[in-house]
Structure formats: structure tokens, C-alpha cells
Protein backbone atom coordinates (compact mmCIF):
# COMPACT_ATOMS: atom_id res chain seq x y z
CA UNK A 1 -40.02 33.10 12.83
CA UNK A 2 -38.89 29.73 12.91
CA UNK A 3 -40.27 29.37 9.39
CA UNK A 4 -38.55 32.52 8.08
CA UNK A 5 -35.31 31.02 9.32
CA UNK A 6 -35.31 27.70 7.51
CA UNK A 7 -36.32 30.12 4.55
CA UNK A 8 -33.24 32.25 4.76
CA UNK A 9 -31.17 29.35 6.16
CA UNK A 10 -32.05 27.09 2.57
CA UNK A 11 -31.44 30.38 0.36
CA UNK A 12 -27.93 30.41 2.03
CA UNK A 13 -27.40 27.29 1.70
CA UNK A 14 -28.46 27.56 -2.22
CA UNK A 15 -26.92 30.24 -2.81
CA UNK A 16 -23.22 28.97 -1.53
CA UNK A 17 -23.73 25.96 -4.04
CA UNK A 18 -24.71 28.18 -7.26
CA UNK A 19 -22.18 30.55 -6.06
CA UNK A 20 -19.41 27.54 -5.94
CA UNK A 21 -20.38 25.89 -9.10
CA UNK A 22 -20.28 29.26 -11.11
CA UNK A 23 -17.13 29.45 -9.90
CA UNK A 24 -16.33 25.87 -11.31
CA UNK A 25 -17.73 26.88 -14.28
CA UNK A 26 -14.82 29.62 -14.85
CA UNK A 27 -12.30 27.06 -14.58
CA UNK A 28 -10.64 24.53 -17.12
CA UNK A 29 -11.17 21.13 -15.15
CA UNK A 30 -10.20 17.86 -16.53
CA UNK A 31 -12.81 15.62 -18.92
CA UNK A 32 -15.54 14.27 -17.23
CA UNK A 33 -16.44 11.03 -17.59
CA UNK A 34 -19.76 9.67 -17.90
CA UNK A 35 -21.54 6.74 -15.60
CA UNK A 36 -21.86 6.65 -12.01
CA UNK A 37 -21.16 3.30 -11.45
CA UNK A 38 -17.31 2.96 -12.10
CA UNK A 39 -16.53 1.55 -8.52
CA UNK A 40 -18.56 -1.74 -9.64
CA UNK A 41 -16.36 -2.57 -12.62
CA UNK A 42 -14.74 -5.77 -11.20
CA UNK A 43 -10.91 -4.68 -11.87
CA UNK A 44 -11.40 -0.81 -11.33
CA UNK A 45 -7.31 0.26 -12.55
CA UNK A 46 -8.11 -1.44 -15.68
CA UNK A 47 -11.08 0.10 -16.41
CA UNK A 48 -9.86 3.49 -15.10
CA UNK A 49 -6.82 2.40 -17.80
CA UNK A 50 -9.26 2.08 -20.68
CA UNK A 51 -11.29 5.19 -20.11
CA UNK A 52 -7.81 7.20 -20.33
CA UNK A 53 -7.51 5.64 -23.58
CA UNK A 54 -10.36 7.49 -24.75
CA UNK A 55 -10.40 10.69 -22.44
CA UNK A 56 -6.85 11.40 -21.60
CA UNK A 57 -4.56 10.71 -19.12
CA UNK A 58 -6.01 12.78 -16.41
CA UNK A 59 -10.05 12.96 -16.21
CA UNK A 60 -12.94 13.39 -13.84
CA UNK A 61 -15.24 10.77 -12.80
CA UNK A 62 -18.31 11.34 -10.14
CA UNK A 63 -17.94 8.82 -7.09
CA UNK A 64 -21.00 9.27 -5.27
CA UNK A 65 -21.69 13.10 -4.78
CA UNK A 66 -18.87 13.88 -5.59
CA UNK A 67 -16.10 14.75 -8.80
CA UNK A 68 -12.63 13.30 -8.48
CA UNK A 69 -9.98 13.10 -10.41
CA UNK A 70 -7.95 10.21 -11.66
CA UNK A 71 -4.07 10.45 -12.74
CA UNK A 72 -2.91 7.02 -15.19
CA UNK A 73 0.02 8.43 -16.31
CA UNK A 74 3.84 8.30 -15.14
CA UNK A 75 3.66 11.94 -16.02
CA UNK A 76 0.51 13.42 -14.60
CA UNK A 77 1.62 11.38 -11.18
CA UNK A 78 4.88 12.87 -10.71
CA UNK A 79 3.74 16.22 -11.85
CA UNK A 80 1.05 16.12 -9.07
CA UNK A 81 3.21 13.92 -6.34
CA UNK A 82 6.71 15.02 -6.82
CA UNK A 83 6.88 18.85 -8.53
CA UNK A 84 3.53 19.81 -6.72
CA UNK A 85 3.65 17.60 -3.80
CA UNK A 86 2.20 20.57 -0.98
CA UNK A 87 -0.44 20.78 -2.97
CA UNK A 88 -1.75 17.13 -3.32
CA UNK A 89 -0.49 15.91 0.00
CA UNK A 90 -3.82 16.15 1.81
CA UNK A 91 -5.93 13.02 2.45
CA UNK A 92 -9.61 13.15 1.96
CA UNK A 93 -11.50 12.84 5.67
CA UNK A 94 -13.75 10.44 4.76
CA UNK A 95 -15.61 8.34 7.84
CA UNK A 96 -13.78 5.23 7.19
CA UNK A 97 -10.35 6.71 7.40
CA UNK A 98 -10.95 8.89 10.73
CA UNK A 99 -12.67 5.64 11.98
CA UNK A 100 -9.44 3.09 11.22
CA UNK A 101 -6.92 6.09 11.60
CA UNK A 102 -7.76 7.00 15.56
CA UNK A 103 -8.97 10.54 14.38
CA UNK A 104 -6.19 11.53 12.45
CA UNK A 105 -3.30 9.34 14.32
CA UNK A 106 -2.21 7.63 11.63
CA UNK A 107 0.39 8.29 9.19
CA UNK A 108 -1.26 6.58 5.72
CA UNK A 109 -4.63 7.98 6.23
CA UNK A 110 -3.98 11.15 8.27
CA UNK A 111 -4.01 14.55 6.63
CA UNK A 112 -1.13 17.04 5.63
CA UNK A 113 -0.20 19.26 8.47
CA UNK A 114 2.92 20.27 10.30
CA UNK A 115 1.90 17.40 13.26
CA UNK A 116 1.84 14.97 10.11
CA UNK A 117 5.37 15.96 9.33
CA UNK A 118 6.82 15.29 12.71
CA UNK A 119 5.47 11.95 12.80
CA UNK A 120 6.22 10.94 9.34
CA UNK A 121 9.79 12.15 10.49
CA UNK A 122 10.09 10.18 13.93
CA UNK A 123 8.23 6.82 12.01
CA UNK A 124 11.04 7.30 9.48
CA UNK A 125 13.97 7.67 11.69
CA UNK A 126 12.46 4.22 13.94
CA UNK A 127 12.48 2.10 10.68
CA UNK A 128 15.91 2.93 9.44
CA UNK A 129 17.25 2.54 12.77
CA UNK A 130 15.58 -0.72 12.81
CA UNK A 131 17.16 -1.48 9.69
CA UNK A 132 20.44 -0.80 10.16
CA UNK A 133 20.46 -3.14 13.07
CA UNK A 134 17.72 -5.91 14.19
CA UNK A 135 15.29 -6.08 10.85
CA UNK A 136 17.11 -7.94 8.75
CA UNK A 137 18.26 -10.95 11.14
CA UNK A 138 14.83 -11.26 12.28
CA UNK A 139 13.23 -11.41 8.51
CA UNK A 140 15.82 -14.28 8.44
CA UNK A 141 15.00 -16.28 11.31
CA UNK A 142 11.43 -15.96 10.22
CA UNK A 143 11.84 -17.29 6.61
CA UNK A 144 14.21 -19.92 8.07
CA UNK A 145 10.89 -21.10 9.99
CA UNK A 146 8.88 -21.28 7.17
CA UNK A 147 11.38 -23.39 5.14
CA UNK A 148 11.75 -25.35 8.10
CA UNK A 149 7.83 -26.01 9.34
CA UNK A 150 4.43 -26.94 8.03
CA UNK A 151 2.79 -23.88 9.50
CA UNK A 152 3.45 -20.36 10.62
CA UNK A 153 0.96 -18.41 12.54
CA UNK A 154 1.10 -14.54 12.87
CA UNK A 155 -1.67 -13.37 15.15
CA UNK A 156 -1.13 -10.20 14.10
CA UNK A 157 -0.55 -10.91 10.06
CA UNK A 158 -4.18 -12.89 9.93
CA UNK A 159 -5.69 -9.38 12.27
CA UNK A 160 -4.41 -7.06 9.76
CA UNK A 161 -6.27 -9.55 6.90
CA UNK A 162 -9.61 -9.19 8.91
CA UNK A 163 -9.39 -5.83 8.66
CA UNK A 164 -8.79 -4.89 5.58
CA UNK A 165 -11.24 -7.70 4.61
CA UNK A 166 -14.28 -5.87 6.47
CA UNK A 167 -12.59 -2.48 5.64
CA UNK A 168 -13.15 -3.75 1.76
CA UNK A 169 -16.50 -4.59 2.51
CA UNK A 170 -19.34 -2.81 0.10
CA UNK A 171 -21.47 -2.08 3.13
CA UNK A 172 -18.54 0.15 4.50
CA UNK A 173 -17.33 1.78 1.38
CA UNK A 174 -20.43 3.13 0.36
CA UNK A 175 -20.33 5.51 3.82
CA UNK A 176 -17.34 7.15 2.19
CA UNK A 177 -19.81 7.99 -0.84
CA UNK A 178 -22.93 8.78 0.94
CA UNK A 179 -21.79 9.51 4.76
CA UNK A 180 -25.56 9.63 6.30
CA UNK A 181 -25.95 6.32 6.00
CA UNK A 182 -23.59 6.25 8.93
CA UNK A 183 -26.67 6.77 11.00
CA UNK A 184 -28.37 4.11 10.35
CA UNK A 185 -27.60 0.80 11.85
CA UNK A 186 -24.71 -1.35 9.83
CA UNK A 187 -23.39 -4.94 10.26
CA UNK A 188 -20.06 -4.05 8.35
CA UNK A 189 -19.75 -1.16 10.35
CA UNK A 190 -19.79 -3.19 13.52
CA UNK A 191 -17.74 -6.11 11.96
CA UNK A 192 -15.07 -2.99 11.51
CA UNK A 193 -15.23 -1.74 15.01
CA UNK A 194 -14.89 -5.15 16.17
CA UNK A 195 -11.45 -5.56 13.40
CA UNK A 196 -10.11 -2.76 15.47
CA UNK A 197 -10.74 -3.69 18.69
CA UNK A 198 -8.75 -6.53 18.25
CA UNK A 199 -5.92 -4.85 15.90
CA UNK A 200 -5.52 -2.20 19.20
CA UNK A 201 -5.37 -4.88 21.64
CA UNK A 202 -2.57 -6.38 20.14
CA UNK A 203 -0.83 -2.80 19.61
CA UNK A 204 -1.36 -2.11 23.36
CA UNK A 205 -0.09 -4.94 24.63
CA UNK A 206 2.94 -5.08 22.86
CA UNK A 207 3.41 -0.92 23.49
CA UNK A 208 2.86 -1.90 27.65
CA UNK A 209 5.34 -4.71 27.59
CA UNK A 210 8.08 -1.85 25.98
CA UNK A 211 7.35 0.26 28.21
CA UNK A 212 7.32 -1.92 31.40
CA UNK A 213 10.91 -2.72 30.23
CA UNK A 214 12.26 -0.06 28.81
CA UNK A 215 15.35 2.03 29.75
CA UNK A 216 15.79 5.68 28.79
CA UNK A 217 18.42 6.32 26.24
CA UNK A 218 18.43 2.74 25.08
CA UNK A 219 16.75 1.27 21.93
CA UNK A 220 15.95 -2.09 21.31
CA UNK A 221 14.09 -1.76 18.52
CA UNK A 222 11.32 0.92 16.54
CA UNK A 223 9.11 0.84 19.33
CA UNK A 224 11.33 1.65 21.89
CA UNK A 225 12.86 4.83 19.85
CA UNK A 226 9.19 6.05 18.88
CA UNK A 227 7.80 5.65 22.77
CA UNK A 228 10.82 7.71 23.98
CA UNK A 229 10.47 10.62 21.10
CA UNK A 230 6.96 11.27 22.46
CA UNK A 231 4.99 13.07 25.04
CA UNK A 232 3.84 11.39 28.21
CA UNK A 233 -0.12 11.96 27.89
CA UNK A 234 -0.59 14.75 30.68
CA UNK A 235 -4.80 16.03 31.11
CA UNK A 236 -6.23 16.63 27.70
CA UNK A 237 -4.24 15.79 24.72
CA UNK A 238 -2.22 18.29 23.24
CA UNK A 239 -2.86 18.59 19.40
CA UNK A 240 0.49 20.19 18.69
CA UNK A 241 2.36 17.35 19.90
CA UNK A 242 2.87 13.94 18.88
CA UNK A 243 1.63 11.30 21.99
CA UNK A 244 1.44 7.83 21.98
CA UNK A 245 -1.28 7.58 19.47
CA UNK A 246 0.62 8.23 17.26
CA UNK A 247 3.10 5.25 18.01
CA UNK A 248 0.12 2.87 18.25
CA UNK A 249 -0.94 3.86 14.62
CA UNK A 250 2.88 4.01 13.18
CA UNK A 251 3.33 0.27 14.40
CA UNK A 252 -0.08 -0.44 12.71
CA UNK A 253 1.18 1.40 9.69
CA UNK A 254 4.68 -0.81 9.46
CA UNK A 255 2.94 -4.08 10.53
CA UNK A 256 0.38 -3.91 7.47
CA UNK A 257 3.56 -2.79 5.11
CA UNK A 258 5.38 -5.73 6.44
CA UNK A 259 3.14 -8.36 6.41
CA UNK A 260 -0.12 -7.99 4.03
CA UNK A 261 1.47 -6.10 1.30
CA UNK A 262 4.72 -7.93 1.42
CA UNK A 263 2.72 -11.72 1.17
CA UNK A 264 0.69 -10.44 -1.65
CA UNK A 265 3.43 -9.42 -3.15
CA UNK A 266 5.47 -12.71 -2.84
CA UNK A 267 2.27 -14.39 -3.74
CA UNK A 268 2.23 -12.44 -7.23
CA UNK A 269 6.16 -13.19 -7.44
CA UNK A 270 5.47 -17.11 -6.91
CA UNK A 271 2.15 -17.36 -9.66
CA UNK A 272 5.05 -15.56 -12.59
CA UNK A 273 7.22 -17.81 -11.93
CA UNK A 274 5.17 -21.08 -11.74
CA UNK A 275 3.93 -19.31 -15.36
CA UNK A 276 7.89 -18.75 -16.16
CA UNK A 277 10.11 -21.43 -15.35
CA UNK A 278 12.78 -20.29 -17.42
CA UNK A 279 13.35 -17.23 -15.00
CA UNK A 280 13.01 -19.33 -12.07
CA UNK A 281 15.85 -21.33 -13.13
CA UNK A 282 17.82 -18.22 -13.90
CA UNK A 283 17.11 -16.79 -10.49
CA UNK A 284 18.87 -20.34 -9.06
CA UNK A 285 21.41 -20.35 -11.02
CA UNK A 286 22.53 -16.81 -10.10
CA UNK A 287 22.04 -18.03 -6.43
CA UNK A 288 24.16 -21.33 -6.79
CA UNK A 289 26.57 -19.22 -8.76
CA UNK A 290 26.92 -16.33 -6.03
CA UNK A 291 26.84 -18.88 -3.19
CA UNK A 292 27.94 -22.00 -4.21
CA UNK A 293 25.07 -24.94 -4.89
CA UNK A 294 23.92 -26.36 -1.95
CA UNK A 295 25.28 -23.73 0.28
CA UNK A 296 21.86 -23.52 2.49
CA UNK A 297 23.52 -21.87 4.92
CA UNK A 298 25.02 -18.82 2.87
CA UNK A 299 22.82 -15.48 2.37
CA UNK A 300 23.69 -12.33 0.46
CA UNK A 301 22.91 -9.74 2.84
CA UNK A 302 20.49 -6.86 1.86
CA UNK A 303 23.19 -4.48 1.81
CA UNK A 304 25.01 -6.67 -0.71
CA UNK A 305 21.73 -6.91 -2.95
CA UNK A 306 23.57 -5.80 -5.95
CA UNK A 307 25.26 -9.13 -6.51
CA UNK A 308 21.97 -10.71 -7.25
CA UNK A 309 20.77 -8.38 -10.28
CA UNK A 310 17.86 -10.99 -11.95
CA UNK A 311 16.51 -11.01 -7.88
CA UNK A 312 16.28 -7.60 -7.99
CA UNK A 313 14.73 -6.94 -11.62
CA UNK A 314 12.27 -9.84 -10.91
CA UNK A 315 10.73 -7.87 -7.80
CA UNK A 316 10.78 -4.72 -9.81
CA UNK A 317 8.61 -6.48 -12.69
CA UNK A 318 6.06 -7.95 -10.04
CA UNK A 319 5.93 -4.98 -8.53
CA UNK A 320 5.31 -3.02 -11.81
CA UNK A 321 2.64 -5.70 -12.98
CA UNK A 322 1.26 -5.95 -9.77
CA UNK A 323 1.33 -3.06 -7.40
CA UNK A 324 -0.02 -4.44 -3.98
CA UNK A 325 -2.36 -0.92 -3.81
CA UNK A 326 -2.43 -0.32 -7.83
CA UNK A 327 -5.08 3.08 -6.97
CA UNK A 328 -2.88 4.44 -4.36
CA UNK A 329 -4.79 5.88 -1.35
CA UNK A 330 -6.47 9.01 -2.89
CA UNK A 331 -4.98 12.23 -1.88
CA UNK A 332 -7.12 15.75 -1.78
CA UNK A 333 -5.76 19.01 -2.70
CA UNK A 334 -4.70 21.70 -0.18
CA UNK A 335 -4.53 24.50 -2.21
CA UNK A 336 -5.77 25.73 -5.64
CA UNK A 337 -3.37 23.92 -8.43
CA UNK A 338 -3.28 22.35 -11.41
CA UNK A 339 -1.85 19.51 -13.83
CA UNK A 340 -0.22 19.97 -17.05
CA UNK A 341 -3.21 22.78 -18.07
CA UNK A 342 -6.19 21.55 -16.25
CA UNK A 343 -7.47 23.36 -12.68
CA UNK A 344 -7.67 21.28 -10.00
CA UNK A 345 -9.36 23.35 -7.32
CA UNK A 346 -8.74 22.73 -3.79
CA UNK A 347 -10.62 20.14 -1.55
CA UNK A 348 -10.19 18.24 -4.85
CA UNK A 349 -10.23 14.15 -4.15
CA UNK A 350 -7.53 12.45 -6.68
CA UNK A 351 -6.62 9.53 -7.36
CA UNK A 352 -3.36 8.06 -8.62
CA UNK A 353 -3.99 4.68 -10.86
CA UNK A 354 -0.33 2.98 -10.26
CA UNK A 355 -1.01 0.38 -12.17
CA UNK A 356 -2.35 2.30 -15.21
CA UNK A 357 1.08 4.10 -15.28
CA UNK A 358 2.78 1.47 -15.26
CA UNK A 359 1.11 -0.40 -18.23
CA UNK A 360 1.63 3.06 -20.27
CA UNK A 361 2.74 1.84 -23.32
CA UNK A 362 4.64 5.53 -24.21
CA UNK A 363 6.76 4.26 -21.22
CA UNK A 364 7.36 0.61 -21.41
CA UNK A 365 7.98 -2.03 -24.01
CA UNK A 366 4.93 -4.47 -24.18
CA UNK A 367 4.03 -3.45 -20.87
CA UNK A 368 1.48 -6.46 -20.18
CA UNK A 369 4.63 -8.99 -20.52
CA UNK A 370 6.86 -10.57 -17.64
CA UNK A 371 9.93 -9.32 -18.57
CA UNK A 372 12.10 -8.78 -15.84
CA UNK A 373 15.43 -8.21 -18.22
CA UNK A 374 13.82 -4.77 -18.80
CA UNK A 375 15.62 -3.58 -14.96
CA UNK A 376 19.02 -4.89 -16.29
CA UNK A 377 20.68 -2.68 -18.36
CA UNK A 378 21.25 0.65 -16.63
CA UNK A 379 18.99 3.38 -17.92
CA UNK A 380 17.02 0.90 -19.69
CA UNK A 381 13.71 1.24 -17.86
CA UNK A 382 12.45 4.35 -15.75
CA UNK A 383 11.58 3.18 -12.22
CA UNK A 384 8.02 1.92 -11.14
CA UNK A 385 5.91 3.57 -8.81
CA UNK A 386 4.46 0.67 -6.90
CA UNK A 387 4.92 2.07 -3.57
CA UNK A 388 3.79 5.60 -5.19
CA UNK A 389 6.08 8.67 -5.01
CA UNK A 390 6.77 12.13 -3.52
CA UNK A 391 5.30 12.77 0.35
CA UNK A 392 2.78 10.60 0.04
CA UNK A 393 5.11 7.30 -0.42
CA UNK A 394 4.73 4.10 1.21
CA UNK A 395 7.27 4.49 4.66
CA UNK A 396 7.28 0.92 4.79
CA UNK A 397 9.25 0.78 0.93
CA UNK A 398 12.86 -0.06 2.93
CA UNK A 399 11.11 -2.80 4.68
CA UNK A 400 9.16 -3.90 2.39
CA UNK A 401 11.94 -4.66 -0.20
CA UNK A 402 14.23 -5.75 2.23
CA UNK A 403 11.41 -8.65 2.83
CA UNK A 404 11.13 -9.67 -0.50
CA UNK A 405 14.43 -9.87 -1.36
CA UNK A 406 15.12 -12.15 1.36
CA UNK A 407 12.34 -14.40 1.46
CA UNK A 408 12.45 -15.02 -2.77
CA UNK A 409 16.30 -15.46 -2.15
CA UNK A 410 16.06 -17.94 0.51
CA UNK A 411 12.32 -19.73 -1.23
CA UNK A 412 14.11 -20.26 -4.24
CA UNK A 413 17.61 -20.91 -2.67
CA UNK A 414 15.62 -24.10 -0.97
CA UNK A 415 13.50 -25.17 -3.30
CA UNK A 416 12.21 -25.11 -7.03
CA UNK A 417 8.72 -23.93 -7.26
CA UNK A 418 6.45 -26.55 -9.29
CA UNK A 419 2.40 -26.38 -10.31
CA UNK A 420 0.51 -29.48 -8.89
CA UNK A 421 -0.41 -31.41 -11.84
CA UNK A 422 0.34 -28.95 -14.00
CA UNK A 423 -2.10 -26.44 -12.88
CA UNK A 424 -0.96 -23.11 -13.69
CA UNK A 425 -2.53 -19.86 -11.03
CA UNK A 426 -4.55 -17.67 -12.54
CA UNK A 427 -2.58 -14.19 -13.18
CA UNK A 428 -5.74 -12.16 -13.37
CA UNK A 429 -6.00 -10.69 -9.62
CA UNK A 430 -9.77 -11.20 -7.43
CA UNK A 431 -12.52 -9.34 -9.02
CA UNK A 432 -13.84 -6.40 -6.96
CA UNK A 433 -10.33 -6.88 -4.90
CA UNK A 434 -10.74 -3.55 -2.77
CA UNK A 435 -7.96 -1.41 -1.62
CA UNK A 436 -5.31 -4.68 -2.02
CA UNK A 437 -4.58 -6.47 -5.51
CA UNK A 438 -4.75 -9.64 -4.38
CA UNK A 439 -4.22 -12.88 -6.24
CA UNK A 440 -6.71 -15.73 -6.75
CA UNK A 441 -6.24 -18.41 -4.65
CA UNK A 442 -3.78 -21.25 -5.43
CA UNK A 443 -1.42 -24.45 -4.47
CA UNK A 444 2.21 -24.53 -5.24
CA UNK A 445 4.46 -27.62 -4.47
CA UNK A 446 7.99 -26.86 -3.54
CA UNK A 447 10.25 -29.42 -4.08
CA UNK A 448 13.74 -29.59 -2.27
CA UNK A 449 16.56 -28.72 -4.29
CA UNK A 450 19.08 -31.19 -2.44
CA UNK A 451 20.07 -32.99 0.02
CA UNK A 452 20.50 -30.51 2.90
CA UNK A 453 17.32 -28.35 1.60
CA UNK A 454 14.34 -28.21 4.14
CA UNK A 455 11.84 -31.26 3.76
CA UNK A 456 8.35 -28.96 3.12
CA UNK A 457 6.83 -30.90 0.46
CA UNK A 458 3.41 -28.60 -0.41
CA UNK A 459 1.99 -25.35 0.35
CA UNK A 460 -0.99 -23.67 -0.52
């Protein structure tokens, strides 16, 4: 009997997968590519890039045991993230993301569902009340420090970079493409348990000292507004309701928004201009000329960021060159749909190459080059999608930008950025960089601009 069983259980079993690829077979799907060993290429967006140059802008590449497909287009990305967004809002449940994401807590790696929503709503509602009121005077003080010391620690800013260090890690990403492994023993594995132990018991402290002081009604900041829009854990955990999970994951969510992809980014911003003085000297001279030379103790508030146009059209050309997360996080379909012609069945895995799109040379003017005069003119260039687009975009954007502005303003307010003996950074990013594009490590000296400039001579 028990023989019979396994006999009738494997027919099932292969007769659901002939029965689901005949179906495939009936439908128009995207080009496939051939290789299985795209993930090894050591900058993956340009390579996705250059196979689009010979298959398309949308294609299908296998990634392990499974098809997925890849979007490098402005067009195809919009089409499938703005105009379709229900249908390619879901998140693939791979056993990285349930691992990092406290089983579906978080907002970046959690799937679509109405519980999703409500979160993504009370996140969003915390971070402009935050920036309407206590963000920006704190991103002020801190940048203040930095001009003013050798060294600034952030205990949680160097947690965040040993986690998505491990997270990187080969020995962790290939669970996502064959998930058995999982059950056999793995160092990376534990090195990302351990990432999140620590990462949590950061988060929990600083969620028990809000709520030990705490007042109903009254906001300090985020935390407090999230803590008091949730349930009070009572017995088993409700699934239709958000708890305090989901607080704990949101202030994960905005710390790695503000911190890791905001330095990168300012790290990108620094290596252009130590390859383009001529723009750095623009940038001070719209400074001086907005605030008077010298004026150290002057800012242009974020709300005000208009007054500094070249600021603002620099950030948007690092950010178009160098999108912190240039492949997105990949999304999976909900529902049956499809993309200018091509069927994209549900449970599909796609992935959005940001930084393809935005070297699409139907779209922008030598799109390799560091041009940020491109954002100046009105209408002259369509906007970026760094952050990505439709319900899938970065919540952290506001604070994000707010960050940069304010940091490069004051940086270059301070001081003039200068290669040690002449030794330019490299503006090719790390080789097999993971989910970040990070830069390859350099030194830059800042000299003071004047006489009542801070006195930090070198940084690396």
C-alpha cells in the first residue's frame, strides 16, 4: 500500500508540473535568456544592461530553479510599477526575507496584503510627522558633529552594515535559489541569526525606553506615534492587526534608509566630485552666494531647497548614476498580467534593473556622463527612479533626500573636497557588491574653507 501511494503520490506530483508547463507553453512570455550563471557576473545591472541590448528590454533569465523576469527600461518599469502596480506589488517569500523580515513584519520585504497596507500607511504618516517637526534639526546637529570631530560612532549605522554584509554573503543567497540547503548546517546562516540578534536588541531597547516614558496622546517623535497606533499584544497574535512587530521592523526599515543607503550615497556624491572639481566649485559658489561666504552658521532649510538648484541636480545625477539598490528588491506577481505584449503569469519573480533604466540611452543624453546641468532646465530630463516607483517605493525617499541635501550643503559649505596626492577614487562600484552599490574604498582630504570653518584635516 505504502508503495502504491508514493506511486500515485509522484504521478500527481508529475502530472501538476506537465500540466503547468503546458499551460506556459500557451502563453507569450518574454525572451529567455541563456546561461545559468548570471548572478556571478561581478556588476550584475550592467550585465543585465547588455543582455537587453541584445534581447529586449524585458526578458527571462533562470535563477536557480526558477524563471524570472528582468525590466531595464524606464518604460517596462512604470508600466509594471505604476499603471499595473496590484499586480506586481507582491514580494517573493524567499527564506532569507521571512528570516530578516520577522515572518512577514516588515514593510520592504513583506508581501502585498491589506495588513501590508495599514502599515505602509501608519510608517508613512510617523515619518512625515517626523519631518515636519524633529528630523531635520537633528540631521543638523549630527552633521555639525562630524564637521566638528575626528570620529562619529553609530552603534546602530555599523549593525545595519553587519547585516547586510552577512545578508550579501554567497553562502546565504544561494538558500533563496535552492531552499533545501537550509537543512543542512551553515556558517553564514548563523553569522545572520547572530546580525539580527543584535539589530533586535537595539530595536527593543530603544522601543522599551518609549514606552516606559511615553504619554498617551503625545508624540515625541516616529516611535512614539507608531507604538500608540498599534495593538497591545493580548494571547496569540492577531494576524489582522498591526502589533508591535510591526513597529520594531518599520524602525529597522527607516534606520537602514537613513543611514546605509544615505552614506553610500554621499560616498558616490564625494568620489564625482573629487573626479569634477569644476562642479564642486559651482556647488560653493551657489552656497557663498545664497549665504554669504563664510557664513558657517547660515543653512537653507530643506523646505527652502529650491534656492540651491546645482545641490539639488547634483544629488539627482548621483542618484541616477548610482542608485544605492540599482536591482530594486524583486517583486512577484499577484495576479495573471502582462507588459507591453508579453504574459507574465502570476507567482512570477521580477526584477526591476534601476540602473539599466537609467543609462537608457532613448531616455538620456550620454547617459554614462556626470552631468548634473541635465536637472536644470525644467522639463529637460524625466525623473530618475533611484528609490524605484509606484507601491513598491522606498518610504524612506523624504528622509533620505532630506539627508543628503543637508549633509552635501553643510560638507561643502565647510570645506573643499581634495584627492590625497592626487589620487583620484575609483568610480567603478565593488565587484559582486550584493543588494547595495557600494563604492570602492577611498581617502578624501577636506580642507577648511576659512577661518571660522571646522579644523578636520582628513577622512577616509
Amino acid at each position: 500500500m505504502l508503495l502504491l501511494g508514493l506511486l500515485l503520490l509522484s504521478l500527481l506530483a508529475g502530472g501538476r508540473l506537465l500540466w503547468g508547463q503546458w499551460k506556459l507553453r500557451r502563453l507569450h512570455r518574454p525572451p529567455l535568456a541563456p546561461g545559468f550563471l548570471h548572478l556571478r557576473q561581478p556588476n550584475l545591472p550592467m550585465h543585465l544592461l547588455g543582455l537587453a541590448q541584445k534581447l529586449g528590454p524585458i526578458y527571462r533569465l533562470r535563477l536557480g530553479l526558477q524563471d524570472v523576469v528582468v525590466l531595464n527600461s524606464k518604460r517596462t518599469i512604470e508600466e509594471a510599477m505604476v499603471r499595473k502596480w496590484v499586480d506586481f506589488a507582491g514580494r517573493p517569500q524567499i527564506p532569507s526575507y521571512k528570516l530578516v523580515s520577522r515572518h512577514n513584519q516588515d514593510l520592504s520585504l513583506g508581501d502585498y496584503s491589506l495588513l501590508w497596507k495599514a502599515h505602509k500607511r501608519l510608517t508613512r504618516s510617523a515619518l512625515l510627522l517626523g519631518m515636519r517637526s524633529s528630523m531635520e534639526p537633528l540631521v543638523e546637529q549630527l552633521t555639525q558633529e562630524f564637521c566638528e570631530e575626528e570620529t562619529l560612532v553609530h552603534t546602530f549605522h555599523e549593525c545595519v552594515q553587519d547585516l547586510m554584509k552577512t545578508w550579501d554573503h554567497w553562502s546565504v543567497q544561494i538558500l533563496d535559489i535552492i531552499p533545501f540547503l537550509r537543512f543542512f548546517p551553515s556558517p553564514g546562516l548563523r553569522r545572520l541569526k547572530q546580525a539580527m540578534e543584535n539589530r533586535d536588541h537595539i530595536v527593543e531597547k530603544q522601543l522599551r525606553q518609549h514606552k516606559e516614558s511615553m504619554v498617551a496622546g503625545q508624540w515625541r517623535d516616529m516611535t512614539d506615534y507608531m507604538l500608540q497606533g498599534v495593538q497591545t499584544p493580548r494571547g496569540e497574535e492577531d494576524l489582522g492587526q498591526l502589533l508591535e512587530g510591526h513597529v520594531h521592523m518599520s524602525v529597522v526599515d527607516l534606520f537602514i534608509g537613513g543611514t546605509e543607503t544615505t552614506s553610500t550615497t554621499l560616498s558616490w556624491a564625494v568620489a564625482f566630485l573629487l573626479h569634477h572639481p569644476e562642479f564642486q566649485q559651482r556647488l560653493q559658489e551657489e552656497l557663498d552666494h545664497e549665504l554669504g561666504p563664510g557664513a558657517w552658521g547660515s543653512r537653507v532649510p530643506y523646505k527652502d531647497r529650491s534656492r540651491l538648484p546645482l545641490l539639488n541636480a547634483t544629488i539627482a545625477e548621483v542618484l541616477r548614476l548610482r542608485p544605492v539598490v540599482p536591482l530594486a528588491l524583486p517583486h512577484r506577481t499577484t495576479r495573471p498580467s502582462s507588459i507591453f505584449g508579453y504574459d507574465i503569469p502570476e507567482g512570477t519573480v521580477v526584477i526591476p534593473n534601476l540602473q539599466g533604466a537609467h543609462l537608457d540611452e532613448t531616455v538620456w543624453e550620454q547617459p554614462h556622463e556626470f552631468r548634473p546641468d541635465r536637472f536644470l532646465a525644467p522639463g529637460a530630463s524625466p525623473s530618475a527612479l533611484a528609490f524605484g516607483c509606484g507601491a513598491r517605493v522606498c518610504l524612506g525617499e523624504p528622509l533620505a533626500r532630506l539627508e543628503l541635501f543637508v549633509v552635501l550643503a553643510r560638507l561643502l559649505q565647510a570645506f573643499t573636497l581634495l584627492p590625497p596626492a592626487g589620487a583620484l577614487p575609483s568610480l567603478q562600484p565593488q565587484p559582486h557588491c550584493g543588494v547595495n552599490l557600494t563604492v570602492q574604498p577611498f581617502q578624501v582630504r577636506l580642507q577648511p574653507r576659512g577661518a571660522g570653518a571646522p579644523g578636520l584635516s582628513k577622512r577616509q
